[in-house]
C-alpha atoms as a PDB file:
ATOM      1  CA  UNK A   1      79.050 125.612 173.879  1.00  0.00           C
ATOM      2  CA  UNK A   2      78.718 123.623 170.711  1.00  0.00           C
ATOM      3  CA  UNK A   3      75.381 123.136 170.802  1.00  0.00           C
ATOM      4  CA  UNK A   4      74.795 127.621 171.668  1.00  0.00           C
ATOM      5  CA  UNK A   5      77.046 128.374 168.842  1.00  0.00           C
ATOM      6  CA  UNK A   6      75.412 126.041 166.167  1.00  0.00           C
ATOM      7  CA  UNK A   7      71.542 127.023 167.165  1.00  0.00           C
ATOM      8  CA  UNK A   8      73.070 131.091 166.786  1.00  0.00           C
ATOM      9  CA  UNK A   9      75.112 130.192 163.609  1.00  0.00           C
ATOM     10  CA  UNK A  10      78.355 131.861 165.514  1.00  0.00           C
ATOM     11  CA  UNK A  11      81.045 131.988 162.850  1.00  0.00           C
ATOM     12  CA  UNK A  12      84.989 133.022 163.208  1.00  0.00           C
ATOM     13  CA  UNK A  13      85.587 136.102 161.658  1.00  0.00           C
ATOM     14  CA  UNK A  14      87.451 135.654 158.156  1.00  0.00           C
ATOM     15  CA  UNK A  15      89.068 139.281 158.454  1.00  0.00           C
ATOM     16  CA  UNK A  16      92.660 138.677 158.114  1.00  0.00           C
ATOM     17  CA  UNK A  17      95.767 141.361 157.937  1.00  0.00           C
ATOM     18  CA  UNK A  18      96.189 143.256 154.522  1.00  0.00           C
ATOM     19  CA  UNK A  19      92.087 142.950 154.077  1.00  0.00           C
ATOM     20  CA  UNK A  20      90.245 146.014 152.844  1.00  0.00           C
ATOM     21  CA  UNK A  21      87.194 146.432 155.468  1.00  0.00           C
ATOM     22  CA  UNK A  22      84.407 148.683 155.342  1.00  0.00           C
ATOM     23  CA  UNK A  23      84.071 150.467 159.437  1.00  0.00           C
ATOM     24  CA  UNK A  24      80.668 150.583 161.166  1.00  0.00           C
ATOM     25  CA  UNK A  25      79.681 153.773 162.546  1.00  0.00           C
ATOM     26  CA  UNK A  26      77.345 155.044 164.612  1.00  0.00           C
ATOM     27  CA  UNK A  27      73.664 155.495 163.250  1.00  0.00           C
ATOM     28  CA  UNK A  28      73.013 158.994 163.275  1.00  0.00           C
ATOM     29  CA  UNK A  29      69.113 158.539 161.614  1.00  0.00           C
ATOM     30  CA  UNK A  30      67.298 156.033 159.807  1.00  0.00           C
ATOM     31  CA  UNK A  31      68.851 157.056 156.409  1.00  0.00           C
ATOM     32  CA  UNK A  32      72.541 156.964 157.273  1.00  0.00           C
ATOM     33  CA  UNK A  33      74.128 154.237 156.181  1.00  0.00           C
ATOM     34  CA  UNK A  34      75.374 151.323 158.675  1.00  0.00           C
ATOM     35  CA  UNK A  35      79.278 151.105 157.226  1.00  0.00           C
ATOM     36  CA  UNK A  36      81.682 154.076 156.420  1.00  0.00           C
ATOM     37  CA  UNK A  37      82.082 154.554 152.431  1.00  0.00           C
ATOM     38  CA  UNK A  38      86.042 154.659 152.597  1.00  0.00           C
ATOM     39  CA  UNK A  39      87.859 151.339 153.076  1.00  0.00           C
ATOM     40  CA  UNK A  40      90.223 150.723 155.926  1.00  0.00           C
ATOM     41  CA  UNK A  41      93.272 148.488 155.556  1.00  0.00           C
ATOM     42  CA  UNK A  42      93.781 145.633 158.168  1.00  0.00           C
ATOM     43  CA  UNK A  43      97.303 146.555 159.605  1.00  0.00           C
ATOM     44  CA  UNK A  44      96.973 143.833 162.565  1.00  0.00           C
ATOM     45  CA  UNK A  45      95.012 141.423 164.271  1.00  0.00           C
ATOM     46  CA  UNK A  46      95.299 140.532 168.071  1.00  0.00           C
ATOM     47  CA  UNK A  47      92.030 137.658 168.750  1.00  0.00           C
ATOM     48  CA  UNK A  48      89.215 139.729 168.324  1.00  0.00           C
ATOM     49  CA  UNK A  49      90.774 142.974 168.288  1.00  0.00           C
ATOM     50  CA  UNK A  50      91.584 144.161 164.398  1.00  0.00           C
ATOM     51  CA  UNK A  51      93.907 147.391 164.051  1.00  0.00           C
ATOM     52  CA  UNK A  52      93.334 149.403 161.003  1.00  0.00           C
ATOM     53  CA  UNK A  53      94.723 152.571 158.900  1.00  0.00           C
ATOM     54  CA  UNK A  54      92.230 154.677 157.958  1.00  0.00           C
ATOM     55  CA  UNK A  55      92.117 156.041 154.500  1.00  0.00           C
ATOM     56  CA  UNK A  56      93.550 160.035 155.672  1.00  0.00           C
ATOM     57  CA  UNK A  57      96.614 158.065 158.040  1.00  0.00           C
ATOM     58  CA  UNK A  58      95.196 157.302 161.716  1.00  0.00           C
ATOM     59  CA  UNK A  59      94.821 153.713 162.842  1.00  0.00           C
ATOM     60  CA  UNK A  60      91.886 152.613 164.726  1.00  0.00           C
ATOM     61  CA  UNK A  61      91.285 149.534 166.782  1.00  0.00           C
ATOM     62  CA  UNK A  62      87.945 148.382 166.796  1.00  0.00           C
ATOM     63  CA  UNK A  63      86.233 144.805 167.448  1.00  0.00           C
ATOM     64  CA  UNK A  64      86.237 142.180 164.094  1.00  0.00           C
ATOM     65  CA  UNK A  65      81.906 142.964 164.813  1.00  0.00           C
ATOM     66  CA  UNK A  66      82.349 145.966 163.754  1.00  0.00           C
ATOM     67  CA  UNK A  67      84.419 145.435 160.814  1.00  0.00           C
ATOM     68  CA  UNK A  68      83.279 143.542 157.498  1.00  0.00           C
ATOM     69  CA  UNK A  69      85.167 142.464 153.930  1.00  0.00           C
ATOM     70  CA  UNK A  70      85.244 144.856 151.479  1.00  0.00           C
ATOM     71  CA  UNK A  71      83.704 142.855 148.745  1.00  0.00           C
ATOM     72  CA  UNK A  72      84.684 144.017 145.210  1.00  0.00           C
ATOM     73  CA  UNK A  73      82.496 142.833 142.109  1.00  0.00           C
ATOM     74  CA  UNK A  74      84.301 143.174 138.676  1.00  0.00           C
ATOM     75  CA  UNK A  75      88.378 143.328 138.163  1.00  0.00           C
ATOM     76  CA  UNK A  76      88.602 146.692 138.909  1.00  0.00           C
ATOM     77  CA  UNK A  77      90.480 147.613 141.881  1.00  0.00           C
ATOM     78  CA  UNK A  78      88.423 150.118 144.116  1.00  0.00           C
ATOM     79  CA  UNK A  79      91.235 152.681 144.115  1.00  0.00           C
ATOM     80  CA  UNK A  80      91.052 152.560 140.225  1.00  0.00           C
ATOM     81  CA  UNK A  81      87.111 152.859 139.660  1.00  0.00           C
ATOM     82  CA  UNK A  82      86.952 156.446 139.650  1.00  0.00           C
ATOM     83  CA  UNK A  83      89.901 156.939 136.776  1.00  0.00           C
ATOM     84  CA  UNK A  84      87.959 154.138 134.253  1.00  0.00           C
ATOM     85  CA  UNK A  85      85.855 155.804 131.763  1.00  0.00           C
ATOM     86  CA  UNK A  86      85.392 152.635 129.564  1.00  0.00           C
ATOM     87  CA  UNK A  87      86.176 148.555 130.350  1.00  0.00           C
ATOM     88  CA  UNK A  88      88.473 146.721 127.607  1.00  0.00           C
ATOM     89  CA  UNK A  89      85.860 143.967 126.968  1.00  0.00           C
ATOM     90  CA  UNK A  90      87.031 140.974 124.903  1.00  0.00           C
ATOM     91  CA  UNK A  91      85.369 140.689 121.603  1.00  0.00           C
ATOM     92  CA  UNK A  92      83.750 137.739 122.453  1.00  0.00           C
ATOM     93  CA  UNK A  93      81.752 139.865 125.460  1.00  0.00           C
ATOM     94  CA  UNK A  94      81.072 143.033 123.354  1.00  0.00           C
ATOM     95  CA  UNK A  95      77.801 143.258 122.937  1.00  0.00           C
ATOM     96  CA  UNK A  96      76.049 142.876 119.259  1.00  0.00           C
ATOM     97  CA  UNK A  97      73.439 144.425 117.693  1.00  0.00           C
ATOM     98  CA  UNK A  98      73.235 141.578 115.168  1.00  0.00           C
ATOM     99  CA  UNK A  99      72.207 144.317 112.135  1.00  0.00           C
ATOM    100  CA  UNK A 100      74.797 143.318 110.200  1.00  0.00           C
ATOM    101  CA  UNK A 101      73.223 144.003 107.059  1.00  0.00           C
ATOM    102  CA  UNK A 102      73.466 147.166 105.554  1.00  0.00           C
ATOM    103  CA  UNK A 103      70.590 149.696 104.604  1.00  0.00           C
ATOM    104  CA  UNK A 104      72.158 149.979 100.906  1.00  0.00           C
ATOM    105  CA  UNK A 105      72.320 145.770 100.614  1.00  0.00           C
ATOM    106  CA  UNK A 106      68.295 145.815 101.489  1.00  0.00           C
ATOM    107  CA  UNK A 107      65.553 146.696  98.641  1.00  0.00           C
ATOM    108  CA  UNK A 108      62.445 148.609  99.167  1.00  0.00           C
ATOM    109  CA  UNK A 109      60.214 145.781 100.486  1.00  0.00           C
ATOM    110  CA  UNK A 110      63.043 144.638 102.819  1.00  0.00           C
ATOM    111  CA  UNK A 111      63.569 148.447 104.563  1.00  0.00           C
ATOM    112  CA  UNK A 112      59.466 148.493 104.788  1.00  0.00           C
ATOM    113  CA  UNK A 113      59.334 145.489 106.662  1.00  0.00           C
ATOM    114  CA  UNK A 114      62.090 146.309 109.322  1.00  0.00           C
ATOM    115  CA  UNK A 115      60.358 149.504 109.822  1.00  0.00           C
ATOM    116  CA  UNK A 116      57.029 147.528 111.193  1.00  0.00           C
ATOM    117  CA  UNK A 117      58.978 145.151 113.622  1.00  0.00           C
ATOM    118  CA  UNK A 118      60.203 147.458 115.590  1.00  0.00           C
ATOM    119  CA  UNK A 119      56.896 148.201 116.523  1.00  0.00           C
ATOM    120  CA  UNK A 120      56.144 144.475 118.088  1.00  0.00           C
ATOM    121  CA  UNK A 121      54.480 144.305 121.136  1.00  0.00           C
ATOM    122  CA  UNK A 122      56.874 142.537 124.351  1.00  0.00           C
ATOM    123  CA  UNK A 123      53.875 141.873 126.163  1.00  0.00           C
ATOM    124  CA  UNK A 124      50.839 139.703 125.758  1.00  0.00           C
ATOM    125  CA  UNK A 125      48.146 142.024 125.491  1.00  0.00           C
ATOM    126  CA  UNK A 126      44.201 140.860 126.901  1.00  0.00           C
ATOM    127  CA  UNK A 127      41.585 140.680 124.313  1.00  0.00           C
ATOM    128  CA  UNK A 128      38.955 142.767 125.341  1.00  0.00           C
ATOM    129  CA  UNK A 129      34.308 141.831 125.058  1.00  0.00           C
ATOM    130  CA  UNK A 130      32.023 143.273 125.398  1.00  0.00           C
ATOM    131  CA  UNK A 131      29.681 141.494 127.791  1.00  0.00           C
ATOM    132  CA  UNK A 132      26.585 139.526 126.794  1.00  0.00           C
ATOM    133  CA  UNK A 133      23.971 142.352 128.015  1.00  0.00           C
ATOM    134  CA  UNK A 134      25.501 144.975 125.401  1.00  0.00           C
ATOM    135  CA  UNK A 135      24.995 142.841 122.650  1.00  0.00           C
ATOM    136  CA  UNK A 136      21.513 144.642 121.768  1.00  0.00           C
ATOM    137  CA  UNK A 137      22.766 147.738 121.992  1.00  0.00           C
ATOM    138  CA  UNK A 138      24.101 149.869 119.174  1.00  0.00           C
ATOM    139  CA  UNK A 139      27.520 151.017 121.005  1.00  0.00           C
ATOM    140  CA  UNK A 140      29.302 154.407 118.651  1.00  0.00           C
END
């Protein structure tokens, strides 16, 4: 038994009461997705056998195969991500522009200059020839 679990990487299931696990369903085309959107809450576990409240009230019972951890990236609860409009980011994670100089600090020459690097290339560019045969010909 070992040896047939370690060659098919069999693991024990880490879904525990209180989880928030996402439900398989059944695949109704090639484009539907493999999990239910809506989160179901772990209200009991019996060996292999996981009972769980839907979001609208009913509980299910299902097998832990066909349940997996809802995996959350980010601080935001799930139930909250629809009411945030903006994050409170630290100062130190804000993002910055680093223009901290001012258009009216700046003389002419200065303003001119800024003007032309924004207009930099990000990627190498190949230098194009002509090929040896062309060289006698006038090309217009």
């Amino acid at each position: 038994k070992e040896y047939a679990d370690k060659s098919r990487n069999a693991k024990y299931s880490q879904v525990q009461v209180g989880d928030r696990v996402l439900v398989q369903q059944p695949k109704e085309n090639k484009l539907s997705p493999a999990f239910e959107t809506k989160p179901y809450e772990v209200v009991g576990r019996t060996g292999n056998e996981v009972l769980l409240k839907a979001p609208h009230g009913g509980t299910y019972r299902r097998n832990v195969k066909q349940v997996k951890n809802l995996e959350i990236d980010g601080s935001v609860p799930l139930d909250d991500a629809d009411d945030v409009t903006d994050l409170d980011l630290p100062q130190s994670e804000l993002p910055d522009d680093g223009d901290d100089l001012k258009i009216t600090d700046m003389d002419d020459d200065q303003k001119i200059e800024t003007d032309r690097g924004d207009s930099v290339r990000t990627r190498p560019v190949r230098q194009h020839k002509l090929p040896d045969r062309f060289k006698d010909f006038v090309l217009t």
